[in-house]
Protein backbone atom coordinates (compact mmCIF):
# COMPACT_ATOMS: atom_id res chain seq x y z
CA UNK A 1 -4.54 10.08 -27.59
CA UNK A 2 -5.90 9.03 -23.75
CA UNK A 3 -7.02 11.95 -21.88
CA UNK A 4 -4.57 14.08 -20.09
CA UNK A 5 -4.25 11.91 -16.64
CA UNK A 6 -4.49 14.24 -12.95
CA UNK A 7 -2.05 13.37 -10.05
CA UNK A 8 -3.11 13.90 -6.68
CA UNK A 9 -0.43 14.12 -4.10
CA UNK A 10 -1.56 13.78 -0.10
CA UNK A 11 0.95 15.60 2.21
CA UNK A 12 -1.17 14.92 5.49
CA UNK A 13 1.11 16.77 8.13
CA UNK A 14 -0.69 20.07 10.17
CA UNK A 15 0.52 22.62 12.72
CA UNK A 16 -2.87 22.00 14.75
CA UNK A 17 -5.94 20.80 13.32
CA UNK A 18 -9.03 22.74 12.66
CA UNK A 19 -12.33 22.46 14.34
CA UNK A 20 -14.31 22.20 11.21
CA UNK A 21 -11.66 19.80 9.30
CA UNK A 22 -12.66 16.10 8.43
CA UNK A 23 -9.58 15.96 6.07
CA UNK A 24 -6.89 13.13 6.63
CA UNK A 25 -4.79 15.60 8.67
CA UNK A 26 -2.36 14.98 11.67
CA UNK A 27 0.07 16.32 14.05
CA UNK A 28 3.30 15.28 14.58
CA UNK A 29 6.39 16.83 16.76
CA UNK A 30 9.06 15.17 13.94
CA UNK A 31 9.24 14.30 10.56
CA UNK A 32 11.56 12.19 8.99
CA UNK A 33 11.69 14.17 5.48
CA UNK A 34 13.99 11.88 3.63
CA UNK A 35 11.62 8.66 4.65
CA UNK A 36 8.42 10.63 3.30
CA UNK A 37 10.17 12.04 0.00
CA UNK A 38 11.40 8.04 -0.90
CA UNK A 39 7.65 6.74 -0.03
CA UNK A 40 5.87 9.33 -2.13
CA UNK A 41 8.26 8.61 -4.94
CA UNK A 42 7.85 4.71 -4.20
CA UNK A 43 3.75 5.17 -4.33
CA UNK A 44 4.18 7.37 -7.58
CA UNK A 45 6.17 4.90 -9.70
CA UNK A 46 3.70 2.00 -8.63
CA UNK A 47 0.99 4.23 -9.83
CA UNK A 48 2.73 5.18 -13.19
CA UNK A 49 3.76 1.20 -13.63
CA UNK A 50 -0.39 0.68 -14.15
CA UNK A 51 -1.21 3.61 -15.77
CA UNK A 52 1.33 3.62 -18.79
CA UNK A 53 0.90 5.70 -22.07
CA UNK A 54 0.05 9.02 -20.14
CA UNK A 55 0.77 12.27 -19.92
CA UNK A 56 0.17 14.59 -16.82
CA UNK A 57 -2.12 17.85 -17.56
CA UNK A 58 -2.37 18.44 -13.92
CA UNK A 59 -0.79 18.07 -10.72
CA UNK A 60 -1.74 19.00 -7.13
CA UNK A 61 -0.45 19.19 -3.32
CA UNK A 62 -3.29 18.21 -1.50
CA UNK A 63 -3.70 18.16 2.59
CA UNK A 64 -2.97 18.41 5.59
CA UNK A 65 -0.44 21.51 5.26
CA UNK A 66 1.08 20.72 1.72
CA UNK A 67 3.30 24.23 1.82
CA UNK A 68 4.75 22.87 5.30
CA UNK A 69 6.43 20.34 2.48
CA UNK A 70 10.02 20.77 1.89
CA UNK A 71 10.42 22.62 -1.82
CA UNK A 72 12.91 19.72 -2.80
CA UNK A 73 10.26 16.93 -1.73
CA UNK A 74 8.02 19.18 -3.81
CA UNK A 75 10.64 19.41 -6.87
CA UNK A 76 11.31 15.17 -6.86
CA UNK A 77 7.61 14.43 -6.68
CA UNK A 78 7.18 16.80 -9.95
CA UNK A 79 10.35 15.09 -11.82
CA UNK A 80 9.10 11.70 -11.02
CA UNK A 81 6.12 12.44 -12.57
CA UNK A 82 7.58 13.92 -15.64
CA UNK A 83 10.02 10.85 -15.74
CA UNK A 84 6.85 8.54 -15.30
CA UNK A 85 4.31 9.98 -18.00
CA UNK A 86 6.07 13.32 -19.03
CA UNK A 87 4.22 16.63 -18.22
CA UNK A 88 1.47 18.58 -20.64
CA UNK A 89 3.72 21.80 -22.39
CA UNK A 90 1.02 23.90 -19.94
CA UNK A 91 0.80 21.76 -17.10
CA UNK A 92 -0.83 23.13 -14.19
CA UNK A 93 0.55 22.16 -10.60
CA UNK A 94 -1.51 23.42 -7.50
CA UNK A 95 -0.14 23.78 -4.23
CA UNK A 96 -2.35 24.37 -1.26
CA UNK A 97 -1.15 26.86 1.39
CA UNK A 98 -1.67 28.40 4.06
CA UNK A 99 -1.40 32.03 5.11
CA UNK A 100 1.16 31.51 7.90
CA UNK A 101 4.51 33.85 7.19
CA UNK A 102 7.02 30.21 7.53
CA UNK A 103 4.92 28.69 4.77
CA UNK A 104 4.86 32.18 2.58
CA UNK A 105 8.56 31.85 3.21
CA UNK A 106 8.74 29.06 0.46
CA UNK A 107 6.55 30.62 -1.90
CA UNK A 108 9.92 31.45 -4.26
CA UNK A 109 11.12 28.24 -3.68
CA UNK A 110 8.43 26.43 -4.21
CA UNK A 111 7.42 28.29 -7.60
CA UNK A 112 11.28 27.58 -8.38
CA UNK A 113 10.67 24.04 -8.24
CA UNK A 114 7.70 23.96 -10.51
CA UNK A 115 4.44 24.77 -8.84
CA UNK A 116 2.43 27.33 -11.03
CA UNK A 117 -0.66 27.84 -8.75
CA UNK A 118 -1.56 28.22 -5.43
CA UNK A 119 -4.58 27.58 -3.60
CA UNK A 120 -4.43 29.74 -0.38
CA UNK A 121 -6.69 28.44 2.83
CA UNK A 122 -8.24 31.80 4.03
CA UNK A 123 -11.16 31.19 5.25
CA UNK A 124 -11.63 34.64 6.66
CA UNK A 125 -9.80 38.12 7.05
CA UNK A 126 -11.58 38.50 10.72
CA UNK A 127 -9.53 38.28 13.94
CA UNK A 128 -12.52 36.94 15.64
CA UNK A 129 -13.97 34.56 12.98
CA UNK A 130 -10.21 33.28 12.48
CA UNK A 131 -10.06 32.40 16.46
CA UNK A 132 -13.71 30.22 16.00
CA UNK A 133 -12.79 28.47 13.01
CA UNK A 134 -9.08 27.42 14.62
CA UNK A 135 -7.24 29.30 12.26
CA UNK A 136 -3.88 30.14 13.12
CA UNK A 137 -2.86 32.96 11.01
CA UNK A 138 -4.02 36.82 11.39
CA UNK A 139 -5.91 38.98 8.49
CA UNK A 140 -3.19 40.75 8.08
CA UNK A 141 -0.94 37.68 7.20
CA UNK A 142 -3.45 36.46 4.69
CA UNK A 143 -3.37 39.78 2.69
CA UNK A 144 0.26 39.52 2.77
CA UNK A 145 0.07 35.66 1.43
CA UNK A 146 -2.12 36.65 -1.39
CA UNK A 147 0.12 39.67 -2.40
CA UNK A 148 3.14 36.99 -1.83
CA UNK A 149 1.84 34.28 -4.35
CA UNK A 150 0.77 36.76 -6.75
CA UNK A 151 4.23 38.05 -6.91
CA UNK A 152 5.36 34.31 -7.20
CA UNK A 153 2.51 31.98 -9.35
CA UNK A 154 1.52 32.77 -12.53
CA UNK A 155 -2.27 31.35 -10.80
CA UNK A 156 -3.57 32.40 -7.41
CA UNK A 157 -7.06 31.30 -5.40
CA UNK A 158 -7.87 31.61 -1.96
CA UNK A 159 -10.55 29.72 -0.07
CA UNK A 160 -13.20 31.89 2.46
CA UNK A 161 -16.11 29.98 4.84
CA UNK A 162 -19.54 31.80 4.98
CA UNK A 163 -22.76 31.60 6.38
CA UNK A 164 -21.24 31.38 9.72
CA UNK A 165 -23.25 31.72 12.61
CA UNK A 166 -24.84 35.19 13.43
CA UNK A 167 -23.27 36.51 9.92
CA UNK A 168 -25.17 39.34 8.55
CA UNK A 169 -26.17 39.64 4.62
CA UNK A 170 -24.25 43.13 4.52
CA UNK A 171 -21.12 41.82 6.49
CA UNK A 172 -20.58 38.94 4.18
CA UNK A 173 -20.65 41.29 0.87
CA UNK A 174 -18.10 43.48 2.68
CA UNK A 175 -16.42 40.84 3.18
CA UNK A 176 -16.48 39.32 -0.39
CA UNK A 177 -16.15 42.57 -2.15
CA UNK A 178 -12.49 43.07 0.17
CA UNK A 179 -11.83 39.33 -1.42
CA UNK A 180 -12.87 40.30 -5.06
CA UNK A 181 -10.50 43.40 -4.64
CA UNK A 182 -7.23 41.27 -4.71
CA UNK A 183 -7.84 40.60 -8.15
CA UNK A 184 -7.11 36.50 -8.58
CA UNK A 185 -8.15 34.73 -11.25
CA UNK A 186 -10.36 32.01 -8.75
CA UNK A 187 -11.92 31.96 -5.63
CA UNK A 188 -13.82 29.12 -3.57
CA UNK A 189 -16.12 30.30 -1.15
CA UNK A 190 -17.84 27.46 0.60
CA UNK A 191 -20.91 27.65 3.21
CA UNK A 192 -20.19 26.14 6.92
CA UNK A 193 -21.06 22.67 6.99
CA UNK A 194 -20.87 20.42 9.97
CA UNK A 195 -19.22 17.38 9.22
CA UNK A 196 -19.78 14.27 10.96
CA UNK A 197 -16.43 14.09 13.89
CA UNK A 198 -15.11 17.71 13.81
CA UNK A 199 -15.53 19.45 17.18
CA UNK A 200 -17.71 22.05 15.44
CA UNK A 201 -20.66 18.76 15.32
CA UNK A 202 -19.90 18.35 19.23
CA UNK A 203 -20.65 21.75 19.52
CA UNK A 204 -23.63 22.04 17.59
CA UNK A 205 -25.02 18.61 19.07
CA UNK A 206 -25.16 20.63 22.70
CA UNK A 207 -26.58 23.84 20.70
CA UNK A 208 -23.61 25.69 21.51
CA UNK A 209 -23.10 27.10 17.55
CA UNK A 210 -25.99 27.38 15.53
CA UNK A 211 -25.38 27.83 11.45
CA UNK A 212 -27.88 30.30 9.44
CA UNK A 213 -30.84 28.11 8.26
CA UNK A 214 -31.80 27.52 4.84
CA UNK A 215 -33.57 30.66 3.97
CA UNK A 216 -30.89 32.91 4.94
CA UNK A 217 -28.31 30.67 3.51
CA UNK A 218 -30.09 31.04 0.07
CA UNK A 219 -29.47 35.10 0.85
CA UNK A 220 -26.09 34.92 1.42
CA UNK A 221 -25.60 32.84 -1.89
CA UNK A 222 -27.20 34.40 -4.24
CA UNK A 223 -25.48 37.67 -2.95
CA UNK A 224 -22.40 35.47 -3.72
CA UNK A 225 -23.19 34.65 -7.18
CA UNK A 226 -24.55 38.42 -8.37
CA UNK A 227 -21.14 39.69 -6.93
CA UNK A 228 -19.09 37.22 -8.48
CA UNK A 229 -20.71 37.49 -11.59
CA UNK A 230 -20.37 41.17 -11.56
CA UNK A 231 -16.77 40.79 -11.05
CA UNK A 232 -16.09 38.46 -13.53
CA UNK A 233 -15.53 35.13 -11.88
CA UNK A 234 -18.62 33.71 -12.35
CA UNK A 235 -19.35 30.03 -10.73
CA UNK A 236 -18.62 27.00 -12.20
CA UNK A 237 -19.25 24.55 -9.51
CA UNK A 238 -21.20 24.69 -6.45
CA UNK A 239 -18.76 26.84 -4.75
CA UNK A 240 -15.82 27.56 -7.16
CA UNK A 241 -15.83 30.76 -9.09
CA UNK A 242 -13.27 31.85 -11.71
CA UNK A 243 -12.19 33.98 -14.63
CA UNK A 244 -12.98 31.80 -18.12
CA UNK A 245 -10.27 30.17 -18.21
CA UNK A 246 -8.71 29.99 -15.25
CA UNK A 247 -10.81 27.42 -13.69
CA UNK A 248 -8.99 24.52 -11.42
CA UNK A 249 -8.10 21.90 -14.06
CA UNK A 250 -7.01 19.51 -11.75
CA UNK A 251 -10.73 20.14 -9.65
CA UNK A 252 -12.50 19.86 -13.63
CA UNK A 253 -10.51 16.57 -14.02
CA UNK A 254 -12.88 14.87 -10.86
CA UNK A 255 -15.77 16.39 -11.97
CA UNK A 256 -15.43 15.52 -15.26
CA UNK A 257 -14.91 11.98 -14.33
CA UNK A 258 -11.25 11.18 -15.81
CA UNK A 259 -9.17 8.85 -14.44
CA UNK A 260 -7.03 10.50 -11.69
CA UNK A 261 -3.93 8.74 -9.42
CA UNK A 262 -4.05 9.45 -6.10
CA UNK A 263 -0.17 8.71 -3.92
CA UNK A 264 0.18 9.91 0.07
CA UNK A 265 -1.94 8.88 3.01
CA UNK A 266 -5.77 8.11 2.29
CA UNK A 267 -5.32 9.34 -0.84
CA UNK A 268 -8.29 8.28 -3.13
CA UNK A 269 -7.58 7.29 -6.96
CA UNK A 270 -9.54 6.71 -9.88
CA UNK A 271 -8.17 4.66 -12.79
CA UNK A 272 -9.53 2.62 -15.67
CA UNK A 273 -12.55 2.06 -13.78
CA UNK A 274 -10.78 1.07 -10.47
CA UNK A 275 -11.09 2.37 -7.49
CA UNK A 276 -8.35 2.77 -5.25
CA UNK A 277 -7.15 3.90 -1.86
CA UNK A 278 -4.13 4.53 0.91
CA UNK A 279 -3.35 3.70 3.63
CA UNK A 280 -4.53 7.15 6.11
CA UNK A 281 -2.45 6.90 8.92
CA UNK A 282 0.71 8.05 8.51
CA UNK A 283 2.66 5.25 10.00
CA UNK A 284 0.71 2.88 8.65
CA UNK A 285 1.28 4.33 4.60
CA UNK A 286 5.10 4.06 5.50
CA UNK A 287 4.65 0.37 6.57
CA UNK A 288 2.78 -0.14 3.52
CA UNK A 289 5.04 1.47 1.32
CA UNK A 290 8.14 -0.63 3.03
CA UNK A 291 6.28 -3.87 2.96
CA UNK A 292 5.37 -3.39 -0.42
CA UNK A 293 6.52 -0.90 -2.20
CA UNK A 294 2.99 1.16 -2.44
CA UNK A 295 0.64 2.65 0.11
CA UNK A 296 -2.59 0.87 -0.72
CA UNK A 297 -5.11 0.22 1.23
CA UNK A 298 -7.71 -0.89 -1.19
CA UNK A 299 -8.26 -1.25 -5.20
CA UNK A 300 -11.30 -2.53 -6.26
CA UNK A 301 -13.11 -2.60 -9.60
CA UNK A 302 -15.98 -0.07 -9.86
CA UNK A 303 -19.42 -1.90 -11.13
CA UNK A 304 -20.53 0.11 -14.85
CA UNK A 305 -23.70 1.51 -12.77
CA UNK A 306 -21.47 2.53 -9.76
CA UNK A 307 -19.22 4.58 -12.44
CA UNK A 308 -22.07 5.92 -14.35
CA UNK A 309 -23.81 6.97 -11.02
CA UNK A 310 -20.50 8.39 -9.43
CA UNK A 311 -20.19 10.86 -13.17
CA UNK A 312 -23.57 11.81 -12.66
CA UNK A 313 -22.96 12.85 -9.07
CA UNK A 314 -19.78 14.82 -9.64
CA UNK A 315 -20.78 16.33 -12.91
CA UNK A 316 -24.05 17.72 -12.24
CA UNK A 317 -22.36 19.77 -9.55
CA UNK A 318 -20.80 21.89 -12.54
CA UNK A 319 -22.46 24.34 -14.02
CA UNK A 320 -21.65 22.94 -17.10
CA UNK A 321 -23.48 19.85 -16.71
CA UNK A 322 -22.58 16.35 -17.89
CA UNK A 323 -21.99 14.90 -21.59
CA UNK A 324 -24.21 11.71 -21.28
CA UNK A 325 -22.73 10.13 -24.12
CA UNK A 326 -19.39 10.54 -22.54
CA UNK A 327 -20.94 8.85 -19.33
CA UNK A 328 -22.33 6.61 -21.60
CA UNK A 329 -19.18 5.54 -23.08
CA UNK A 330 -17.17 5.15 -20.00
CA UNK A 331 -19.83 3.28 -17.88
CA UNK A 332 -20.84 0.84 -21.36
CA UNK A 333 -24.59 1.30 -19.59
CA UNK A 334 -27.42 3.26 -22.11
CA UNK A 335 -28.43 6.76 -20.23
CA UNK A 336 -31.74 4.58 -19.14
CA UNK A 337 -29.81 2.97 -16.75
CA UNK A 338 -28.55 5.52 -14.46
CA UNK A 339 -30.62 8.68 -15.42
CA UNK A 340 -34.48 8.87 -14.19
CA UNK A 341 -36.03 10.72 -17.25
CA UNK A 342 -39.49 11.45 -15.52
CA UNK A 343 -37.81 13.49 -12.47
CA UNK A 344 -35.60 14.93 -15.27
CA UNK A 345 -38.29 15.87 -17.62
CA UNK A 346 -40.56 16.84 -14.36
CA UNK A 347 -37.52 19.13 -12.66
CA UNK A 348 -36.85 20.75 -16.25
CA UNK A 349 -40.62 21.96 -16.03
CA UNK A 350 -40.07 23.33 -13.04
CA UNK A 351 -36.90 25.36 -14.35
CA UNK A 352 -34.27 23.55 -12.28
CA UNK A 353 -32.68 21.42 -14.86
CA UNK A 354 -32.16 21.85 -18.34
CA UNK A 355 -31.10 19.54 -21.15
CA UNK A 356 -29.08 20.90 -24.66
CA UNK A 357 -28.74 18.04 -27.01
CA UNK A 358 -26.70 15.10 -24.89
CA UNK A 359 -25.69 17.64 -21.98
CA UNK A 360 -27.32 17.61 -18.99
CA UNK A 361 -27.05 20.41 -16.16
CA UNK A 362 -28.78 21.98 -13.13
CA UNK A 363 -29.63 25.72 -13.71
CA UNK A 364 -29.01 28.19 -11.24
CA UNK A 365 -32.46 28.12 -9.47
CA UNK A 366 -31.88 24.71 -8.59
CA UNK A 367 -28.49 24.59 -7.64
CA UNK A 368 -29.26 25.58 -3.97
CA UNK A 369 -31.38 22.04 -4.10
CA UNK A 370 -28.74 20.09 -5.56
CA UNK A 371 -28.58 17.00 -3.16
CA UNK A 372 -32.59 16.60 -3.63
CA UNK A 373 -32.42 16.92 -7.13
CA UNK A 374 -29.70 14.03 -7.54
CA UNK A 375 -31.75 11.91 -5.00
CA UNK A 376 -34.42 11.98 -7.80
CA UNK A 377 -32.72 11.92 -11.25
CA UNK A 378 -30.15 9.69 -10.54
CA UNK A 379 -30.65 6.24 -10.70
CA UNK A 380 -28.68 4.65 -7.98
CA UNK A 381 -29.86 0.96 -8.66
């Protein structure tokens, strides 16, 4: 039996965009639902035409503003899918959402047509942190959006950004230990990055915000993962924490390295060693999907050592490592090829990476030196 297959669906429509954001997100004063709902469902069935033989373990509403989508787009794209492959009996189908009352409006509606878990964009319960990070919702409306979805989903997470600038140690355990309080199952709590194009890098180019350096940085995350721990969601990627067993399957599916279809604008794929992507643009997916009946921009076939590579990358970001014989097995390359056992072997002395039998992993110390540490184990040529 092929592995369960995931199904990521790109809704890439936004209220205002973020200062921090680099997703594929846009603004728009209109839009035409019933065009979007018939190209979604025209990029789905092209997708399901070259992936036959599958069934769906996971589903998720990626964006953009996915709970801005109407619940009966919502509802077709989840019955196309069953129609296409048919649904796992415990499928799980993420939406992302965030805390703003209209979107917590559709939270019965949107559990009514299928969706099982929600993935709630946070970021921060602060009045003042919420103004500098663009957000556009209050701390009062997130608590209400978390009580809301765990009223309505059977799964909740929420999303919060720290190591902000001028954040204290004992502000950001406050902080987390208010999060930890509400009880969900998973949480992702990611450090401020500045990405390449956001107005938070214009900023910081004219030293007008200035991020925590390394050291304290380090602090404020290993105060993340004692008080996670402690609380029972321990981490299980860089910066995802959850209860055994309630970890994102849909997230474990990428990092894992199984084949994934990706529909909606710039929407990225992965599928019997092909790569594939959309169209970004909004106008220009909706061209693509009249002209021909799909959104894509690009498929190309992914060289063995670029899909052996790519495993390595995603997997060793779990704390559960990577199966080399799976990586093995899907790349047809021998673990010589794409795994640098001197650094390995060297890095293992030093207590940041251990190896049981054929799984490979970075231990906790190292974690924090992740990037360096693939730089030097994995074999990119």
């Amino acid at each position: 039996m092929a592995e369960p297959l995931a199904l990521y669906v790109h809704w890439p429509f936004c209220v205002s965009k973020c200062p921090y954001c680099d997703f594929n997100s846009h603004v728009r004063e209109t839009v035409d639902q019933a065009i979007w709902r018939d190209a979604l469902l025209a990029d789905l069935r092209h997708e399901a035409a070259l992936l036959p033989g599958r069934r769906v373990g996971s589903i998720f509403f990626g964006g953009g503003t996915p709970s801005l989508m109407p619940p009966a787009t919502v509802a077709a794209v989840i019955a196309a899918a069953d129609r296409a492959w048919g649904l796992a009996d415990d499928v799980e189908i993420t939406l992302e959402a965030n805390p703003n009352s209209v979107e917590v409006a559709n939270f019965a509606d949107l559990a009514a047509a299928g969706v099982n878990r929600v993935s709630i964009g946070v970021q921060s319960f602060d009045p003042e942190v919420l103004e500098f990070l663009g957000r556009a919702h209050s701390g009062d409306e997130a608590r209400r959006a978390i009580a809301a979805a765990q009223a309505h989903f059977a799964r909740v997470s929420f999303d919060l950004i720290y190591a902000r600038p001028g954040q204290s140690l004992a502000a950001w355990e406050s902080e987390l230990q208010g999060a930890l309080a509400f009880g969900t199952g998973h949480l992702s709590l990611y450090q401020l990055t500045i990405e390449p194009g956001t107005r938070f890098a214009t900023l910081a180019a004219k030293g007008a915000l200035v991020i925590p350096d390394g050291d304290t940085a380090a602090d404020l995350f290993d105060a993340t993962q004692a008080m996670t721990r402690a609380a029972g969601l321990p981490r299980y990627e860089v910066s995802n924490h959850a209860r055994p067993g309630e970890e994102s399957r849909h997230n474990l599916a990428y990092w894992r390295y199984a084949d994934y279809a990706g529909i909606g604008p710039g929407a990225h794929g992965r599928r019997l060693g092909q790569a594939t992507e959309r169209h970004k643009k909004p106008e220009n997916f909706i061209a693509a999907v009249e002209r021909n009946g799909h959104g894509l921009k690009h498929e190309s076939d992914l060289p063995s050592h670029e899909r052996a590579t790519e495993a390595l990358l995603m997997g060793l970001r779990l704390t559960e490592g990577v199966d080399l014989t799976r990586i093995e097995a899907r790349s047809g390359l021998p673990r010589a090829a794409f795994v640098d056992a001197e650094a390995a072997a060297r890095l293992m002395k030093q207590g940041l990476m251990r190896q049981t039998g054929d799984r490979l992993s970075v231990t906790d110390d190292g974690i924090l030196l992740l990037d360096s540490i693939l730089s030097e184990v994995v074999k990119t040529h």
